[in-house]
Protein backbone atom coordinates (compact mmCIF):
# COMPACT_ATOMS: atom_id res chain seq x y z
CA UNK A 1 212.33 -70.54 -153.47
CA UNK A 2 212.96 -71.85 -157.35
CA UNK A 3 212.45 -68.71 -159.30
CA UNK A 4 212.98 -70.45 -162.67
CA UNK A 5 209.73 -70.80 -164.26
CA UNK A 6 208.39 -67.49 -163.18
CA UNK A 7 211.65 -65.88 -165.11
CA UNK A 8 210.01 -67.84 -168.10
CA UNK A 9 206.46 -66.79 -167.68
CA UNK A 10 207.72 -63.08 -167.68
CA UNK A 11 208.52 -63.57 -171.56
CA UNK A 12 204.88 -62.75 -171.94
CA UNK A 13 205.68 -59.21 -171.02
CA UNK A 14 208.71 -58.67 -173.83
CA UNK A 15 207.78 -56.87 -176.71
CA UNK A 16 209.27 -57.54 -180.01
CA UNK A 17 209.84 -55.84 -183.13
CA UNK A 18 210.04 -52.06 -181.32
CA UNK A 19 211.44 -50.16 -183.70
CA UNK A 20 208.47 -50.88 -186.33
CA UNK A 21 204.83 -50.26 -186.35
CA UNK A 22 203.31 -53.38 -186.03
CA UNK A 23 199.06 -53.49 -186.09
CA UNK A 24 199.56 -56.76 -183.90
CA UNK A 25 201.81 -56.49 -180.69
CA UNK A 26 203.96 -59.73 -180.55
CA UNK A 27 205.90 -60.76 -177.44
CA UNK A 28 209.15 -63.35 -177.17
CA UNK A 29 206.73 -66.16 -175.39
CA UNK A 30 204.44 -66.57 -178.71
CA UNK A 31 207.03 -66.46 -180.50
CA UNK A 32 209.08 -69.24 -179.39
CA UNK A 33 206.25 -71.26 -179.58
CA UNK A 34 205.93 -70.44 -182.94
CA UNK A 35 209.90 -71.21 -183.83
CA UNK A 36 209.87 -74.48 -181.66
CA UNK A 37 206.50 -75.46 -183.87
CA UNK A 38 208.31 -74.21 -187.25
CA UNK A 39 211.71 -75.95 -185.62
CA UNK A 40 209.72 -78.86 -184.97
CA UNK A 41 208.08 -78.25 -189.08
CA UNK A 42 212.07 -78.28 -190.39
CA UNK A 43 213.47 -80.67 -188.92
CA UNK A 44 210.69 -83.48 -189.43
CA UNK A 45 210.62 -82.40 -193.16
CA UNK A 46 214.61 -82.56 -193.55
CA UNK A 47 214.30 -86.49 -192.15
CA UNK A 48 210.93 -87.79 -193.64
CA UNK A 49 211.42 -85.68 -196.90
CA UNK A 50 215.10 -85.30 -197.67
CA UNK A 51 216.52 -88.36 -195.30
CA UNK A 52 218.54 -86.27 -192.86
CA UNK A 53 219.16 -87.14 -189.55
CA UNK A 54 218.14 -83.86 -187.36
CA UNK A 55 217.84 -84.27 -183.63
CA UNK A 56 214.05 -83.41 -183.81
CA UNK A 57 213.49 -83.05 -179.70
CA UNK A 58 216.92 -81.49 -179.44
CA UNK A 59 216.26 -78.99 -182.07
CA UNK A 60 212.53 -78.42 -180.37
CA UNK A 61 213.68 -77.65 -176.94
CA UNK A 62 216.59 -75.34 -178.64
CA UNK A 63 214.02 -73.81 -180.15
CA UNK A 64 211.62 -73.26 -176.81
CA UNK A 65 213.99 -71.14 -174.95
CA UNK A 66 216.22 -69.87 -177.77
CA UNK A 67 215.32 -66.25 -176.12
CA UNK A 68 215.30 -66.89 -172.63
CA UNK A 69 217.83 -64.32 -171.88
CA UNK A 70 215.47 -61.63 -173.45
CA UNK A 71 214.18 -62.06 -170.24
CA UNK A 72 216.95 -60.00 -168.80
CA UNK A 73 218.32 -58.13 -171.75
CA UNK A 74 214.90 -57.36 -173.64
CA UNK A 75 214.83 -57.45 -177.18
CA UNK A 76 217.66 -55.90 -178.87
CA UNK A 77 216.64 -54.54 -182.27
CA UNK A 78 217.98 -56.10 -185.28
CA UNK A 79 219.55 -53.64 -186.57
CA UNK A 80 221.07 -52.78 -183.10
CA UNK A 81 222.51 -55.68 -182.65
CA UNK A 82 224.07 -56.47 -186.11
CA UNK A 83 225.58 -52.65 -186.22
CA UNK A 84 228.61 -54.01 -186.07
CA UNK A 85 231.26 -57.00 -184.94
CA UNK A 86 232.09 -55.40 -181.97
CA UNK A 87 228.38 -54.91 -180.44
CA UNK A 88 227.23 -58.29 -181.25
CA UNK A 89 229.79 -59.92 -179.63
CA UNK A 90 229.59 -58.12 -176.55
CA UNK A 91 225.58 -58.49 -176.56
CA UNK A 92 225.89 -62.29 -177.25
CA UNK A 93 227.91 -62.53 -173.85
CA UNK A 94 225.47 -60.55 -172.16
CA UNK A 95 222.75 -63.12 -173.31
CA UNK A 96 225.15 -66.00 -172.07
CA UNK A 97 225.57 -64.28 -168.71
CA UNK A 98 221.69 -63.53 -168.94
CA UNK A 99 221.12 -67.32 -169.18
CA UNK A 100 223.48 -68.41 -166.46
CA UNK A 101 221.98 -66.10 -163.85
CA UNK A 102 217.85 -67.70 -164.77
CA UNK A 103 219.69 -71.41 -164.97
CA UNK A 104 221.26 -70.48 -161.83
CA UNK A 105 217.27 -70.28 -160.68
CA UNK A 106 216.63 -74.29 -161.01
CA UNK A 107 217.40 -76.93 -158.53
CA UNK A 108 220.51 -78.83 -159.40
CA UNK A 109 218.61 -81.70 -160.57
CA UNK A 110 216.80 -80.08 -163.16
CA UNK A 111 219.86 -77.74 -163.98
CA UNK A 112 221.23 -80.20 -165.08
CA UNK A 113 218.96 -81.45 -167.58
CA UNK A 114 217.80 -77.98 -168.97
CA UNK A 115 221.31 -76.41 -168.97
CA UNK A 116 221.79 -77.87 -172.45
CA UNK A 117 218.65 -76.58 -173.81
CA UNK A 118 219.19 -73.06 -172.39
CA UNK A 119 222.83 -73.06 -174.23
CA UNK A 120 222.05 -74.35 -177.48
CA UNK A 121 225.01 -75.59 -179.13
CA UNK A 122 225.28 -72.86 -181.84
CA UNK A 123 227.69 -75.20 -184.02
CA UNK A 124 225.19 -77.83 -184.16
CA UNK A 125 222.90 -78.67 -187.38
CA UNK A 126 219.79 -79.06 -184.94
CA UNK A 127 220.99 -74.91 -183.96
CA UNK A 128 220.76 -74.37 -187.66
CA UNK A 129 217.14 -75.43 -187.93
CA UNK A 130 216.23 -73.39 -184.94
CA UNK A 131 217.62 -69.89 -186.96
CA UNK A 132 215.95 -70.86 -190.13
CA UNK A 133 213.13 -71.50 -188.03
CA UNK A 134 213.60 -68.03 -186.13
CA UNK A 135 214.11 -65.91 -189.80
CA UNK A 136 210.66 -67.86 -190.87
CA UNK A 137 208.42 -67.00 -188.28
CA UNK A 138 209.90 -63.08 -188.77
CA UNK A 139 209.15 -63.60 -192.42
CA UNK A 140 205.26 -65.13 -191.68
CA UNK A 141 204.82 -62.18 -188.94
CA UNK A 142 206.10 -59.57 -192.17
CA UNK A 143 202.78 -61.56 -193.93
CA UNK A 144 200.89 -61.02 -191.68
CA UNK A 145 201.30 -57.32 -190.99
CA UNK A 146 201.44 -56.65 -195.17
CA UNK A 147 198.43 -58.29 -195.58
CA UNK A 148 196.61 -56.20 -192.58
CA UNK A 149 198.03 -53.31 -194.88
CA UNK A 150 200.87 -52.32 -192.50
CA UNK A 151 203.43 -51.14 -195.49
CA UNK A 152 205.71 -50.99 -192.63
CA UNK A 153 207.02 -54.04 -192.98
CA UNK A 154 207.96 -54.35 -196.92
CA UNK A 155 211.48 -53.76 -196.61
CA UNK A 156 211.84 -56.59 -193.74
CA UNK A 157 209.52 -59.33 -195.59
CA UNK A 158 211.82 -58.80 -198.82
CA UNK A 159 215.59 -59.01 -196.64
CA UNK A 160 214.14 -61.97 -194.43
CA UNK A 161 212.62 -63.59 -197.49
CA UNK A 162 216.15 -63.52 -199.32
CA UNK A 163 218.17 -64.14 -195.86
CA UNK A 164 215.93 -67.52 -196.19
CA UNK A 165 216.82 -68.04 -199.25
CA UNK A 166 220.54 -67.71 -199.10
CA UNK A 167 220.63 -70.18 -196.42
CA UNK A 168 219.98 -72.67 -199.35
CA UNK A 169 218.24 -75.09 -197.22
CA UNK A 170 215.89 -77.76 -198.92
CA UNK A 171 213.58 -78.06 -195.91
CA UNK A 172 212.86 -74.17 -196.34
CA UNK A 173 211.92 -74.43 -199.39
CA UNK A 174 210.22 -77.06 -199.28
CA UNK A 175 208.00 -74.76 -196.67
CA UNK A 176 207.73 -71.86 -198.78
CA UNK A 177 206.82 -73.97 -201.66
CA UNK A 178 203.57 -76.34 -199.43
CA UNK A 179 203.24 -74.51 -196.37
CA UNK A 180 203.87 -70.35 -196.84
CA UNK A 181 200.88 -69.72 -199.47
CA UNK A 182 198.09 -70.70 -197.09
CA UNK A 183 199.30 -67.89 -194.63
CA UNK A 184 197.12 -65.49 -197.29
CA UNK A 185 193.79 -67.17 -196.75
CA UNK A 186 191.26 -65.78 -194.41
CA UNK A 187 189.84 -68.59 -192.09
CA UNK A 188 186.71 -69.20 -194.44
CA UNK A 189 189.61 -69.75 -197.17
CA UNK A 190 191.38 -72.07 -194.94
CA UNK A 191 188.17 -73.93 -194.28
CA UNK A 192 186.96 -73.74 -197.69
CA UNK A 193 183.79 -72.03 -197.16
């Protein structure tokens, strides 16, 4: 019995964002979609805009199972997991081990093939689209939760916001500046009614 893609329906069922009040409940399998759609966003902007040369499906299916293991581990707060050099470092080989043990799940056919989508290369540029990517859907779900009036979420909008910034990216900016102001309309805004 392949147990694979029932380990990645379960993402459904983890909860992010646990230590904060949130007035919508968001869960790791909505938001990779989101990140492999703002992934996708990044990296087509970086090669049609600014004339890079991103791995656009690589950096997409990065971006897809970038929290697979959270299957296993959960979602480690932030702050939790950044205390300090010492806890990160063991948590990030807990996620590899997490991702070994559902990879060990496929047949060896498909292993194979996914393998190097389950283990992003974290030195790679198309890796560096998926954490901008990651940081922007935090910052849109901040938005989103400010403009429901959820003041819980001030402090995080302003330290994503800047993290964004100071990773001095044009393709992020170029976001912010075209894409990030329509997340304030209502729908009858966004359809001009």
């Amino acid at each position: 019995m392949e147990k694979f893609y029932a380990y990645i329906d379960r993402m459904k069922f983890i909860k992010r964002w646990q230590l904060m009040r949130s007035t919508r409940d968001e869960n790791i399998m909505e938001h990779s979609h989101s990140v492999a759609v703002l992934t996708h966003a990044l990296s087509l902007i970086e090669n049609e805009v600014f004339g890079g040369s991103v791995n656009v499906e690589k950096a997409v299916f990065y971006a897809l199972y970038h929290e697979v293991s959270e299957v296993m581990t959960g979602d480690l707060p932030t702050p939790v997991k950044y205390f300090n050099q010492s806890i990160h470092g063991e948590y990030e080989k807990l996620e590899t081990l997490a991702v070994e043990k559902i990879a060990d799940t496929l047949p060896q056919a498909l292993k194979q093939a996914l393998y190097p989508c389950l283990q992003a290369d974290k030195n790679s540029a198309e890796y560096r689209f998926v954490k901008a990517a990651d940081k922007l859907s935090a910052y849109i779900k901040c938005l989103e939760e400010l403009r429901s009036g959820n003041n819980e979420f001030v402090q995080a909008e302003k330290a994503i916001g800047d993290a964004l910034a100071e990773m001095k990216m044009p393709a992020v900016d170029y976001f912010f500046k075209h894409f990030i102001p329509a997340f304030a309309l209502t729908l009858d805004e966004l359809e001009g009614l």
